[in-house]
C-alpha atoms as a PDB file:
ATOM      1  CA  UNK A   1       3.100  10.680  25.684  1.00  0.00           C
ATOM      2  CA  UNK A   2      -0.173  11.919  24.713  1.00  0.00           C
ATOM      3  CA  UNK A   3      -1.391  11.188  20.876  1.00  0.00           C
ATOM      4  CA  UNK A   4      -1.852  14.908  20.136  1.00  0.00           C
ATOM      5  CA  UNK A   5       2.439  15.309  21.140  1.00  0.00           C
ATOM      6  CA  UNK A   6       2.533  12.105  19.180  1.00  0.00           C
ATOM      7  CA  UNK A   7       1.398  13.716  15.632  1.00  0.00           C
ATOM      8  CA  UNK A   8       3.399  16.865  16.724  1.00  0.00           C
ATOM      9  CA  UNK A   9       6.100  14.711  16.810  1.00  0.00           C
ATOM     10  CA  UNK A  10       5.920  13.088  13.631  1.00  0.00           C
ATOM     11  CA  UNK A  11       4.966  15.849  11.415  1.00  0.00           C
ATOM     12  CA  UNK A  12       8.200  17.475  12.822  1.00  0.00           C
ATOM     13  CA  UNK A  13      10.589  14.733  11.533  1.00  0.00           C
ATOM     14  CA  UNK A  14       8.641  14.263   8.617  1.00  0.00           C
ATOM     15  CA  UNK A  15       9.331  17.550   8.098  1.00  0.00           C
ATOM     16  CA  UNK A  16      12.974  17.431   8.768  1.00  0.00           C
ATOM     17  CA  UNK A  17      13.473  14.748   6.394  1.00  0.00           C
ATOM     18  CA  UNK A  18      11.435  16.429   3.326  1.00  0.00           C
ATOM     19  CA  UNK A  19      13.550  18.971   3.762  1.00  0.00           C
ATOM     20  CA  UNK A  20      16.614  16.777   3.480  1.00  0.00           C
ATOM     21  CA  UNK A  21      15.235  14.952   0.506  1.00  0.00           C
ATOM     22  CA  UNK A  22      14.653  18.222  -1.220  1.00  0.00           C
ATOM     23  CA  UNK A  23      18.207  18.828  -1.107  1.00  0.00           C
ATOM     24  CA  UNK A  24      18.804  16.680  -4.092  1.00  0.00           C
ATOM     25  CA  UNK A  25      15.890  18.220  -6.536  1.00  0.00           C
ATOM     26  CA  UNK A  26      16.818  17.201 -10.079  1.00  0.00           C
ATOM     27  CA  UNK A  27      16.982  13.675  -8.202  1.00  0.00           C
ATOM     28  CA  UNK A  28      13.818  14.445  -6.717  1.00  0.00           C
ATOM     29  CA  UNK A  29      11.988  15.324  -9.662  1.00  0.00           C
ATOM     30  CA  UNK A  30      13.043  12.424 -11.555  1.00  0.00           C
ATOM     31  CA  UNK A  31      12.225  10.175  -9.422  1.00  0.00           C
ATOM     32  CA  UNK A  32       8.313  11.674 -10.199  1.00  0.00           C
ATOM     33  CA  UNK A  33       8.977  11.236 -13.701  1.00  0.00           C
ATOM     34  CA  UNK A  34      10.357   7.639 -13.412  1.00  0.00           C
ATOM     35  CA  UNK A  35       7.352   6.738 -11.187  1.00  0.00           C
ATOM     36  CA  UNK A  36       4.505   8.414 -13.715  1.00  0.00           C
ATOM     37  CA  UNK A  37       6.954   6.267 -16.937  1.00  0.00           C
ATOM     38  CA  UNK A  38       6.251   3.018 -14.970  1.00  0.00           C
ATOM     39  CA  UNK A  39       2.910   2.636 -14.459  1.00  0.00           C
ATOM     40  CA  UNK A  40       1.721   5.070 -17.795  1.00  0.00           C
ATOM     41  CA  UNK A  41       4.098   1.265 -19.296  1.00  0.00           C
ATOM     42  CA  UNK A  42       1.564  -1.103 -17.395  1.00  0.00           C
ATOM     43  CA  UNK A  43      -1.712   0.820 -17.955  1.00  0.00           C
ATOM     44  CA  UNK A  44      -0.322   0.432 -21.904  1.00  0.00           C
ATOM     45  CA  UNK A  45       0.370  -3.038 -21.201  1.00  0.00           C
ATOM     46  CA  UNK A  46      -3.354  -3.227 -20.541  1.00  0.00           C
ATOM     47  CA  UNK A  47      -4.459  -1.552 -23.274  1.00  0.00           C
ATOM     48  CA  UNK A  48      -2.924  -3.960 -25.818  1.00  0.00           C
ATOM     49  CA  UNK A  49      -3.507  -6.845 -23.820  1.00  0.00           C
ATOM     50  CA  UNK A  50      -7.395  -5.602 -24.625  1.00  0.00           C
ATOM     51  CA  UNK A  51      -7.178  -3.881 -27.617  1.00  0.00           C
ATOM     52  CA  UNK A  52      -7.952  -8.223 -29.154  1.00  0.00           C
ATOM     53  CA  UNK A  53     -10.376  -9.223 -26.597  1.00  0.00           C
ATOM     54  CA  UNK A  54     -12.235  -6.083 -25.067  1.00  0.00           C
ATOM     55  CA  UNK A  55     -12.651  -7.555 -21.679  1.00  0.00           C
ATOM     56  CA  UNK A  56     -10.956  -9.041 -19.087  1.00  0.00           C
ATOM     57  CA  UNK A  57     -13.075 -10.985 -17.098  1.00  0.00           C
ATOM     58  CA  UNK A  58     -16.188  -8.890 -18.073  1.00  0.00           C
ATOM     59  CA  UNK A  59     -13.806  -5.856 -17.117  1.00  0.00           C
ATOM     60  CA  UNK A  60     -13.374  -2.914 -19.532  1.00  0.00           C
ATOM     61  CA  UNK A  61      -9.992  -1.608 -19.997  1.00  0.00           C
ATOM     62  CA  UNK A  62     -11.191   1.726 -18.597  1.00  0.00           C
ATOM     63  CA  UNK A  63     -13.020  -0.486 -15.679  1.00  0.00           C
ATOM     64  CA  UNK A  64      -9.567  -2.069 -14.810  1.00  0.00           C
ATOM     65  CA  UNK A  65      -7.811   1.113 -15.300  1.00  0.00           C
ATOM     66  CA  UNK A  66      -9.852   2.436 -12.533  1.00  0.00           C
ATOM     67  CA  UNK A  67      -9.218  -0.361 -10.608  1.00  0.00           C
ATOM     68  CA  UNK A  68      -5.646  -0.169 -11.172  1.00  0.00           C
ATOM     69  CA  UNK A  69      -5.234   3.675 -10.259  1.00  0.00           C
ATOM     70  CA  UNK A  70      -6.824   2.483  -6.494  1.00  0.00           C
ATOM     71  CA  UNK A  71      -4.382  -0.073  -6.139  1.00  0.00           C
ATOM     72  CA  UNK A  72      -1.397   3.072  -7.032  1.00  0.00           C
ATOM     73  CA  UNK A  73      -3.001   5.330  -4.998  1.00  0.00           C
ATOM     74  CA  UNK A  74      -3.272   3.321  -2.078  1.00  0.00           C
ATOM     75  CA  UNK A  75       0.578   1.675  -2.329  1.00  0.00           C
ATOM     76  CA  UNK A  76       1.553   5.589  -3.118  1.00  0.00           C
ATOM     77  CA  UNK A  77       0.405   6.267   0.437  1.00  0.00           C
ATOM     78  CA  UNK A  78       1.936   3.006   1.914  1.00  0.00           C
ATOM     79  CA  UNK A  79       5.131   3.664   0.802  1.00  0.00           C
ATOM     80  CA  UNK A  80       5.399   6.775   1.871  1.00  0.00           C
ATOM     81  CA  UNK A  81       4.467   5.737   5.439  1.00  0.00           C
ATOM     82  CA  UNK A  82       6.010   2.266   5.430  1.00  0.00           C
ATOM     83  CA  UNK A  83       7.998   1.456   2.797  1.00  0.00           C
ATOM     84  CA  UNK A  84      11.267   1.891   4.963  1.00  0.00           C
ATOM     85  CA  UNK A  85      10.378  -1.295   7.049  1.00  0.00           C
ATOM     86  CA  UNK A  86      11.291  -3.547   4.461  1.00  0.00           C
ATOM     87  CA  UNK A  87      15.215  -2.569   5.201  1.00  0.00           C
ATOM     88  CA  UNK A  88      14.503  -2.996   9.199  1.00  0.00           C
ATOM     89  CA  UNK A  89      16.958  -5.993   9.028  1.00  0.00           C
ATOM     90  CA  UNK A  90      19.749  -3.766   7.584  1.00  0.00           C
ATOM     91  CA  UNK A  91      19.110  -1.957  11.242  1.00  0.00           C
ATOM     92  CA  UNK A  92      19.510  -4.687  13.409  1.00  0.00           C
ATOM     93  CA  UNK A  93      22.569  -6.487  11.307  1.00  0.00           C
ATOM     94  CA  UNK A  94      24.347  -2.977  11.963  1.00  0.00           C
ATOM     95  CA  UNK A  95      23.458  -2.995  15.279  1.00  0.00           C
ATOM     96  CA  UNK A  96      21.747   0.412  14.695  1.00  0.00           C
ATOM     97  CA  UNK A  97      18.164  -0.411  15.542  1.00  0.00           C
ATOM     98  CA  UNK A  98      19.495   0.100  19.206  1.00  0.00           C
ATOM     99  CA  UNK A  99      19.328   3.834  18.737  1.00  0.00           C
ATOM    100  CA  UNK A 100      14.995   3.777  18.575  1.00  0.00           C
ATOM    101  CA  UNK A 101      15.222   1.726  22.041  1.00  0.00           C
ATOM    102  CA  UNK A 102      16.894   4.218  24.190  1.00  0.00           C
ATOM    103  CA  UNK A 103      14.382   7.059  22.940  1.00  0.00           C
ATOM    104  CA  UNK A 104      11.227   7.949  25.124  1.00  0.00           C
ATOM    105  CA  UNK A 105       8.921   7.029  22.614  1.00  0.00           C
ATOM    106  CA  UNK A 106       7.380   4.492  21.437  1.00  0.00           C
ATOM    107  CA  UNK A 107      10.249   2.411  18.677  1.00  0.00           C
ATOM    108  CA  UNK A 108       7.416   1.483  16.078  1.00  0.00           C
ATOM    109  CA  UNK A 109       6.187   5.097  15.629  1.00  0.00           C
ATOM    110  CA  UNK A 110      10.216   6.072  15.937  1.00  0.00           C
ATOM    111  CA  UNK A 111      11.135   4.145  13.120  1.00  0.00           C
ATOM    112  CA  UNK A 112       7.828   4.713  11.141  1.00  0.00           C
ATOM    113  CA  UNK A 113       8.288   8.487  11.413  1.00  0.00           C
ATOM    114  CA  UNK A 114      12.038   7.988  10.184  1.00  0.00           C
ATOM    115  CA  UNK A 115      11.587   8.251   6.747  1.00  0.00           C
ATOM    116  CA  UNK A 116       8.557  10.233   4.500  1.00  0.00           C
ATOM    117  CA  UNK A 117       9.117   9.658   0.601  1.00  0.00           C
ATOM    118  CA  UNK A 118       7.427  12.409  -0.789  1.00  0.00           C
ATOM    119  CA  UNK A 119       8.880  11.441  -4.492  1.00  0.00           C
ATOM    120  CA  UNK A 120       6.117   9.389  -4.487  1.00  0.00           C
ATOM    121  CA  UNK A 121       3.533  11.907  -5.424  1.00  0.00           C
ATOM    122  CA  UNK A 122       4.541  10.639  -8.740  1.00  0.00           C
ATOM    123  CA  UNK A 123       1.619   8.084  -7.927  1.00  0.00           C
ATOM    124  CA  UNK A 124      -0.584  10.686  -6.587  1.00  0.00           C
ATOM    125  CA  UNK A 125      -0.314  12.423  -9.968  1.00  0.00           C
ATOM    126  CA  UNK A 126      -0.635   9.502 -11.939  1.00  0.00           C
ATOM    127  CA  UNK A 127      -3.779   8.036 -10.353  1.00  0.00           C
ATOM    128  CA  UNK A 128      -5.809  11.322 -10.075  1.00  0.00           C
ATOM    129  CA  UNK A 129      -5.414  12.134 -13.805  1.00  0.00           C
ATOM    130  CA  UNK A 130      -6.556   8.131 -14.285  1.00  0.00           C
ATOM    131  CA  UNK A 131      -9.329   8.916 -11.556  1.00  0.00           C
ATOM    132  CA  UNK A 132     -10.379  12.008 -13.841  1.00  0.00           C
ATOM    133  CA  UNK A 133      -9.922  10.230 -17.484  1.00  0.00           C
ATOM    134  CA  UNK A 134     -11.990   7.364 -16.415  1.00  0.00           C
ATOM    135  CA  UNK A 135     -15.077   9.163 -14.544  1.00  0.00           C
ATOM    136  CA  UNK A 136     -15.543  10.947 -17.737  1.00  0.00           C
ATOM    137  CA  UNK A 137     -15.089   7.690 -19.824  1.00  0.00           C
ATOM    138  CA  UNK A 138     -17.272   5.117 -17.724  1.00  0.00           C
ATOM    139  CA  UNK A 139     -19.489   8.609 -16.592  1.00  0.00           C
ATOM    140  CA  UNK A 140     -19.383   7.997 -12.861  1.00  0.00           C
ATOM    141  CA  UNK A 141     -21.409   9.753 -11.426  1.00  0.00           C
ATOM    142  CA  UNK A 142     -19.380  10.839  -7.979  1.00  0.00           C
ATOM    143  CA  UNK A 143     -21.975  11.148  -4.852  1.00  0.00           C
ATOM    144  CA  UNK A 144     -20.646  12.189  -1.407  1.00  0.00           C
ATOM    145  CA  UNK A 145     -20.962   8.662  -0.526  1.00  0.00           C
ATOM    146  CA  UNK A 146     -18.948   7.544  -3.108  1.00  0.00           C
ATOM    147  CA  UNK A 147     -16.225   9.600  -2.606  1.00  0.00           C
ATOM    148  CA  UNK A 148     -16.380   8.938   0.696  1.00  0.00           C
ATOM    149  CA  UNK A 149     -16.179   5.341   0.371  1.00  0.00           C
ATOM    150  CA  UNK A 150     -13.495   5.859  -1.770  1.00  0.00           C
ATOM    151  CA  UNK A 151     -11.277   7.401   0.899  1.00  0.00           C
ATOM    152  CA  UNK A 152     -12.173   5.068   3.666  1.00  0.00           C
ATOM    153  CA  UNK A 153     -11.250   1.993   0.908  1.00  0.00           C
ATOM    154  CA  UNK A 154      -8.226   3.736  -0.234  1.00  0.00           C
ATOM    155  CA  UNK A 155      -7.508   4.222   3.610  1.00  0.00           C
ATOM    156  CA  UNK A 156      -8.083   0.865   4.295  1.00  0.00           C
ATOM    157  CA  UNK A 157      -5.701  -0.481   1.656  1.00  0.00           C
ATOM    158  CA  UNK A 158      -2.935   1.365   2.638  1.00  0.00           C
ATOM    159  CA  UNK A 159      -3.131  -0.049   6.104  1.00  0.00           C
ATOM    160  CA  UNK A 160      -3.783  -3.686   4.464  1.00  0.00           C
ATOM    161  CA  UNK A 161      -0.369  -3.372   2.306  1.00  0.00           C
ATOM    162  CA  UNK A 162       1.087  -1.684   5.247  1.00  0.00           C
ATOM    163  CA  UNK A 163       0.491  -4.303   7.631  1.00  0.00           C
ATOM    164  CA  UNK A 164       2.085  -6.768   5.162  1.00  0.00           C
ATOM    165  CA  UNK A 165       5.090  -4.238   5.277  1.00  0.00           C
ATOM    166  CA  UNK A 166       5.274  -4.717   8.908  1.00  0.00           C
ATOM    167  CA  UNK A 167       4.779  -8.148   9.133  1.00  0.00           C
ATOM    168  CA  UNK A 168       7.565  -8.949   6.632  1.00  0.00           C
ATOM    169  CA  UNK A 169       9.577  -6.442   8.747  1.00  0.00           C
ATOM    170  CA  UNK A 170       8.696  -8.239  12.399  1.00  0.00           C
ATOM    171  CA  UNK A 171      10.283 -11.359  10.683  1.00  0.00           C
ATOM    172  CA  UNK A 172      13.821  -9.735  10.929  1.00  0.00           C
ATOM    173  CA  UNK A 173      13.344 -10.125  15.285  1.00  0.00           C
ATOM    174  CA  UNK A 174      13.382 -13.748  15.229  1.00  0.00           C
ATOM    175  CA  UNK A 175      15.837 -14.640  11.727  1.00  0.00           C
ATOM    176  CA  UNK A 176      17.500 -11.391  11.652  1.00  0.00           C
ATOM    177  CA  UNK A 177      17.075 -11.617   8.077  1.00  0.00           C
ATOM    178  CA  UNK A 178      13.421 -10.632   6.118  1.00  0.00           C
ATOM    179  CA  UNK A 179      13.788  -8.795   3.053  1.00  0.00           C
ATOM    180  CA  UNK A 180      13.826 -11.493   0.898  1.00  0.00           C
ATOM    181  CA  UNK A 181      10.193 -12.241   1.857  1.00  0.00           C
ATOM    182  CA  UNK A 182       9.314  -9.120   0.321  1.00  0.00           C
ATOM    183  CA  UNK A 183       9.696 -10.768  -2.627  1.00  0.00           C
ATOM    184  CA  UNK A 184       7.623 -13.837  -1.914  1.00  0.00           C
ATOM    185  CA  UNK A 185       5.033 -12.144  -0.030  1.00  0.00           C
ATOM    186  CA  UNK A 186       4.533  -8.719  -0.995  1.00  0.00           C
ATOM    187  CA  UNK A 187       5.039  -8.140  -4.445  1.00  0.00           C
ATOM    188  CA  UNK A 188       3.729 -11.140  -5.779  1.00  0.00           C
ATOM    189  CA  UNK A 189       0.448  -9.976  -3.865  1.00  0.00           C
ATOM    190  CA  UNK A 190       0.695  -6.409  -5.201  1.00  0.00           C
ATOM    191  CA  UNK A 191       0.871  -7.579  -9.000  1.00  0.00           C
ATOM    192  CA  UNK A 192      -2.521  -9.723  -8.540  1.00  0.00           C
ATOM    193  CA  UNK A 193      -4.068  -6.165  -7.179  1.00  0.00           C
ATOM    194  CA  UNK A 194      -3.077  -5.099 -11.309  1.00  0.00           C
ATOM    195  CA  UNK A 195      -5.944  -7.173 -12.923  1.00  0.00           C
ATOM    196  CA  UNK A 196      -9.646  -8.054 -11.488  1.00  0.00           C
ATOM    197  CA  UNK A 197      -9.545 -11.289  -8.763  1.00  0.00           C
ATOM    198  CA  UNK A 198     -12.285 -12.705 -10.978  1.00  0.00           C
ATOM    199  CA  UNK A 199      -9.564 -14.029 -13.517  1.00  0.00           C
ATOM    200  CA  UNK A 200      -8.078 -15.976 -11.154  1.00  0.00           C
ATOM    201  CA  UNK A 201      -8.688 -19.452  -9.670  1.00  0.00           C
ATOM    202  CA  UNK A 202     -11.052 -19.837  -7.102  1.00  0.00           C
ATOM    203  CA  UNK A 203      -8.140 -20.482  -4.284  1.00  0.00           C
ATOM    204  CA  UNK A 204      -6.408 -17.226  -5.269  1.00  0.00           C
ATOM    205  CA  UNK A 205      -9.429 -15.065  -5.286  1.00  0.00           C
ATOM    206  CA  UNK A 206     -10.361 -16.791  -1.860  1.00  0.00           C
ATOM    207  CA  UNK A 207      -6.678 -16.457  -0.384  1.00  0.00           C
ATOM    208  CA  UNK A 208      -6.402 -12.827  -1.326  1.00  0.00           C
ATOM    209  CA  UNK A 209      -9.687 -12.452   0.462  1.00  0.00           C
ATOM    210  CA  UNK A 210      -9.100 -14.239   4.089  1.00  0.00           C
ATOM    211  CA  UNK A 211      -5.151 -14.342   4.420  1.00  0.00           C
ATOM    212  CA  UNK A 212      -3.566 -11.821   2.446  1.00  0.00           C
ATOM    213  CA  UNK A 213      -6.064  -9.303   1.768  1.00  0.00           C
ATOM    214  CA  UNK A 214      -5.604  -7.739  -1.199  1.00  0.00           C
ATOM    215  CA  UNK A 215      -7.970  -8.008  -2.783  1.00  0.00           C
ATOM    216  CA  UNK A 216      -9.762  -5.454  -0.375  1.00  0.00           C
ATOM    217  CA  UNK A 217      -7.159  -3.033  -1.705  1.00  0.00           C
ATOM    218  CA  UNK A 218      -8.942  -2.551  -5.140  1.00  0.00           C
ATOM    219  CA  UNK A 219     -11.098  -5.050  -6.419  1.00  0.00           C
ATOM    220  CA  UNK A 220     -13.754  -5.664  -3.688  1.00  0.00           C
ATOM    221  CA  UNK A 221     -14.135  -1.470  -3.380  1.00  0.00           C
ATOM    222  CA  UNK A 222     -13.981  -0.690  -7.070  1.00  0.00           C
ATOM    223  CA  UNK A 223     -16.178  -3.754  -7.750  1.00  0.00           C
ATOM    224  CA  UNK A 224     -18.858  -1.648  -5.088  1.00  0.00           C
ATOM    225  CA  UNK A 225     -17.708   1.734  -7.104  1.00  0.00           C
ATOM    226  CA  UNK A 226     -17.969   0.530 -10.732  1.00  0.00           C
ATOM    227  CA  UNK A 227     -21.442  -2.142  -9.730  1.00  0.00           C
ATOM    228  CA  UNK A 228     -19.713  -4.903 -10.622  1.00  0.00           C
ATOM    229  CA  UNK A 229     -20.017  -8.465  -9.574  1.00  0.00           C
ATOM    230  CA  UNK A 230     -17.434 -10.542  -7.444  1.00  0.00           C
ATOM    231  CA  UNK A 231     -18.500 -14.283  -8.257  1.00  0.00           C
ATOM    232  CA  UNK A 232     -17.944 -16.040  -4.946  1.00  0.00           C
ATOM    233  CA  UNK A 233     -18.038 -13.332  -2.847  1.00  0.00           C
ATOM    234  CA  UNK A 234     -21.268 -11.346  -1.353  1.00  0.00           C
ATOM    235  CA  UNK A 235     -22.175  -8.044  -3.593  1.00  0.00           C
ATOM    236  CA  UNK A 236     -21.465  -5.948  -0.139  1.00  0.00           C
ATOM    237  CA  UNK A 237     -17.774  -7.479   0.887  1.00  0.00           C
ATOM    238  CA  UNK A 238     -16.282  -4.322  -0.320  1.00  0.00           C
ATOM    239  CA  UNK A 239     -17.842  -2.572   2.089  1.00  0.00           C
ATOM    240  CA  UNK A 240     -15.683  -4.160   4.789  1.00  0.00           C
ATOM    241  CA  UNK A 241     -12.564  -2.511   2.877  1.00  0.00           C
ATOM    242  CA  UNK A 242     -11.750  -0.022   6.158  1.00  0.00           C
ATOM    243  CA  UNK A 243     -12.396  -2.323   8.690  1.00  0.00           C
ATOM    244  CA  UNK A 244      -9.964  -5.357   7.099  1.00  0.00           C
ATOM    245  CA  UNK A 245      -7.854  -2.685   6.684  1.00  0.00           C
ATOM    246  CA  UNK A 246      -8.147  -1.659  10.376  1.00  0.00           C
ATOM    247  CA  UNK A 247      -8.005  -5.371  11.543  1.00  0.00           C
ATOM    248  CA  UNK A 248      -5.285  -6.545   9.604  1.00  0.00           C
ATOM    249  CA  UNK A 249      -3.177  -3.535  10.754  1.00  0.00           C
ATOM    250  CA  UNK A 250      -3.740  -3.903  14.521  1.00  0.00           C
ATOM    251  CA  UNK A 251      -2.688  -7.578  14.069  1.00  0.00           C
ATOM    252  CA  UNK A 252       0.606  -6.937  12.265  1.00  0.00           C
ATOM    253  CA  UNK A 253       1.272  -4.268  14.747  1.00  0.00           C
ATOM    254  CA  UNK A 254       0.963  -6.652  17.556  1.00  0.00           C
ATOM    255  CA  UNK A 255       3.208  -9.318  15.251  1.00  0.00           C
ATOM    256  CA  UNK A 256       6.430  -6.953  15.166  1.00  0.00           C
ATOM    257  CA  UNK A 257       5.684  -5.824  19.006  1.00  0.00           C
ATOM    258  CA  UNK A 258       6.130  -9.340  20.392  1.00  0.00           C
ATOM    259  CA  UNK A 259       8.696  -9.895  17.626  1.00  0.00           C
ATOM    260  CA  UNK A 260      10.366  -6.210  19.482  1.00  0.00           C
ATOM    261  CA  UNK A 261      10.170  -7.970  23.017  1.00  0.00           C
ATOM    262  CA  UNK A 262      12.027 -10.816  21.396  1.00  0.00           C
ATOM    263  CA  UNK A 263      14.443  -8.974  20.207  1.00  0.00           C
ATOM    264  CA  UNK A 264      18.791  -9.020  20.910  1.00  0.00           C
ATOM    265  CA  UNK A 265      21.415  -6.941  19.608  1.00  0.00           C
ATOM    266  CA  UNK A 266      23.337  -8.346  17.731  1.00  0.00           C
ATOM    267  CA  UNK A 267      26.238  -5.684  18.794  1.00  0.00           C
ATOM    268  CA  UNK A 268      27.725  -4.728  15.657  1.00  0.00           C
END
């Protein structure tokens, strides 16, 4: 199948399940309004956790802020597109993973297309309006580059916490059992993406850099965006946000495809 029929394809189960989860729209909408609650708490959390000291790490609360709304806007993205792997051991206990096997297409994009959480333009919403506060706060001043930059970074970390989705997932082939290391993996990672790398020991800042990425989600790009420095680290390495992103991707994609060849029903 070509990848023009591919992106036909998805859009039209995408579609299919919008239109489901707009069904239930009081649920729908609170879901926004839970989402925006949650991280308006953190970004207050900073606030007061600043409101002593100032900084952070030489970062301002509206400097972290900014780096904060990347790290939302990027995991609002990820979610939406792979979120649903975490439960891909639920599939294969039930013996319903068969189902994207027997199908002439390809069983990653199958089960990637399966589910499209749009309540989670509740991020969108919340890190735009932070985007907008804070360029008029810190005065960025936003070039076509940056913006542009932006994107690819913001692309970049969605494929980065992606990836880490779909590793965890690919674990489920071999144990039949990996949401649990959600928990150890991925959202201990995701809470060190809340606060700048540089407050961290010097193994954390260089294990989020060359194992677990993360730190390319936010800090390395908004470090590049906001000109400010990332002890340890070259002045330019955010600059490699899209291709980590890119990289990292392509090898957890190749993880859960020999984890797929691997694979047995368990014939539930």
């Amino acid at each position: 199948m070509s990848i023009a029929k591919y992106f036909d394809l998805y859009f039209k189960l995408i579609s299919a399940g919008v239109r489901a989860q707009l069904q239930y729209r009081f649920a729908f909408v609170m879901r926004i309004v839970g989402l925006i609650t949650s991280y308006t708490g953190t970004a207050v959390t900073m606030w007061i956790m600043l409101y002593q000291f100032q900084e952070l790490g030489s970062w301002t609360f509206y400097e972290m802020l900014f780096l904060f709304a990347v790290a939302v806007l990027s995991w609002g993205f990820c979610i939406i597109l792979f979120f649903h792997f975490r439960g891909l051991d639920t599939y294969i206990l039930n013996g319903t993973f068969d189902r994207f096997l027997v199908r002439p297409i390809n069983p990653f994009f199958h089960f990637m297309a399966m589910k499209f959480d749009v309540a989670s333009f509740g991020q969108f919403i919340f890190s735009i309006g932070i985007f907008i506060w804070v360029s008029f706060e810190l005065q960025l001043a936003w070039t076509i580059g940056k913006s542009l930059f932006l994107l690819l970074s913001v692309i970049g970390g969605i494929l980065i916490q992606g990836g880490l989705l779909v590793m965890i997932s690919a674990l489920a082939f071999w144990t039949t059992k990996s949401e649990q290391f959600y928990w150890v993996a991925m959202y201990p990672a995701r809470n060190l993406t809340n606060y700048p790398l540089v407050i961290y020991p010097k193994v954390v800042q260089w294990f989020t850099a060359f194992v677990i990425p993360f730190g390319f989600v936010n800090y390395f790009p908004a470090a590049v965006i906001l000109e400010k420095e990332t002890p340890f680290f070259p002045e330019t390495i955010g600059y490699y946000s899209p291709l980590v992103g890119i990289v990292f991707f392509t090898i957890a994609y190749w993880v859960w495809m020999l984890g797929l060849k691997r694979y047995k029903s368990t014939g539930s």
